[in-house]
C-alpha atoms as a PDB file:
ATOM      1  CA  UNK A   1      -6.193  17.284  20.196  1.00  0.00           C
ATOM      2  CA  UNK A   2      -8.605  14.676  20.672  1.00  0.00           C
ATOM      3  CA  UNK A   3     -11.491  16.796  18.444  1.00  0.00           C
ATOM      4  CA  UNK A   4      -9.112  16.399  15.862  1.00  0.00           C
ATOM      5  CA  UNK A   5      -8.963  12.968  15.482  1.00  0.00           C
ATOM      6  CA  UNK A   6     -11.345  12.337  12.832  1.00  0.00           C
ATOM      7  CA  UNK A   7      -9.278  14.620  10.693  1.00  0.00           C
ATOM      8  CA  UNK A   8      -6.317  12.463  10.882  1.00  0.00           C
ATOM      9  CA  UNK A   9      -8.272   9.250  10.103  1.00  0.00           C
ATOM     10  CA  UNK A  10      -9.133  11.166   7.172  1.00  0.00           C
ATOM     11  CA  UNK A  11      -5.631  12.555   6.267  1.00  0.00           C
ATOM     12  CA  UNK A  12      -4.063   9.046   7.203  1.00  0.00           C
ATOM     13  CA  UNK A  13      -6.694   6.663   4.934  1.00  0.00           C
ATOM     14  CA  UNK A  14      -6.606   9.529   2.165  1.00  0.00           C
ATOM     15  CA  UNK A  15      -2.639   9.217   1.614  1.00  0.00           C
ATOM     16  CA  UNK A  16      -3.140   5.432   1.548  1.00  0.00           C
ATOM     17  CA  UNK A  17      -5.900   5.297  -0.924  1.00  0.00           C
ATOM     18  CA  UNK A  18      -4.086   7.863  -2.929  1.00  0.00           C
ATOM     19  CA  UNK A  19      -1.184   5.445  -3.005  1.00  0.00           C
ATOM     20  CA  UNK A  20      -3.060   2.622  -3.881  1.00  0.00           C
ATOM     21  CA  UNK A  21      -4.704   4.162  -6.577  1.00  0.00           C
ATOM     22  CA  UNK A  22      -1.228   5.132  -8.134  1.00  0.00           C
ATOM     23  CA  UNK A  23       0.179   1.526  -8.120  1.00  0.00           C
ATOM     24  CA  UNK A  24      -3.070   0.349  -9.688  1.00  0.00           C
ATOM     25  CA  UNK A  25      -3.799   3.091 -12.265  1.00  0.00           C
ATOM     26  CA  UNK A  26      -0.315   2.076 -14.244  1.00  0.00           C
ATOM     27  CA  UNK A  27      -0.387   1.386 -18.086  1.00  0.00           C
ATOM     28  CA  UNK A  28       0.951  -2.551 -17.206  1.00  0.00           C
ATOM     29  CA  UNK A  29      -0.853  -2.755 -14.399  1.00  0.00           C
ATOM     30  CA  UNK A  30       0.472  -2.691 -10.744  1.00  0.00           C
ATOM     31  CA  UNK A  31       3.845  -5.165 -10.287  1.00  0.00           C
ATOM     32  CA  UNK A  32       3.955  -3.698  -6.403  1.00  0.00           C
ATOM     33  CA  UNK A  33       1.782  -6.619  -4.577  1.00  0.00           C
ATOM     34  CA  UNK A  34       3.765  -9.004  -7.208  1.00  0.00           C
ATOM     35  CA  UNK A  35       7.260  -7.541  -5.789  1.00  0.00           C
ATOM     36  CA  UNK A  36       6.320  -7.782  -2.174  1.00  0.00           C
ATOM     37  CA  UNK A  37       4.615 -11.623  -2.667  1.00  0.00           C
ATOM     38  CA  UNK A  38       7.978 -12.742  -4.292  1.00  0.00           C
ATOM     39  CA  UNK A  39       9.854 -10.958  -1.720  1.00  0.00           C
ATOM     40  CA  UNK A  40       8.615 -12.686   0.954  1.00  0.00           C
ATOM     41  CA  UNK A  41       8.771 -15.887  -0.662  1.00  0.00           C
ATOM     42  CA  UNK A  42      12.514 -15.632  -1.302  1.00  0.00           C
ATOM     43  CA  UNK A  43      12.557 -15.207   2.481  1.00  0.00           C
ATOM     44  CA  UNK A  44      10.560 -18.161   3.347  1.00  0.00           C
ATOM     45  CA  UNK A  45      12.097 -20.527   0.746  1.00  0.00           C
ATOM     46  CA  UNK A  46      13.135 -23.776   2.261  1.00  0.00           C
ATOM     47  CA  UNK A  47      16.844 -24.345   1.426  1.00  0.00           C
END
């Protein structure tokens, strides 16, 4: 398995690109890094 490694770096950093250029590449540009930020500051937010 191990001469097959490279492949799945490849595979692995292929679907992960792919997804990243699919959030970007919207008509209103991508609201997905702007969803996660807020989401993590409603779960930080001193109360």
């Amino acid at each position: 398995m191990g001469e097959y490694d490279a492949v799945w770096v490849f595979v692995i950093s292929a679907i992960f690109v792919g997804f990243y250029i699919y959030i970007e590449a919207r008509p209103k540009g991508s609201t997905f890094l702007k969803d996660i930020s807020s989401s993590i500051s409603r779960f930080f937010r001193l109360r």
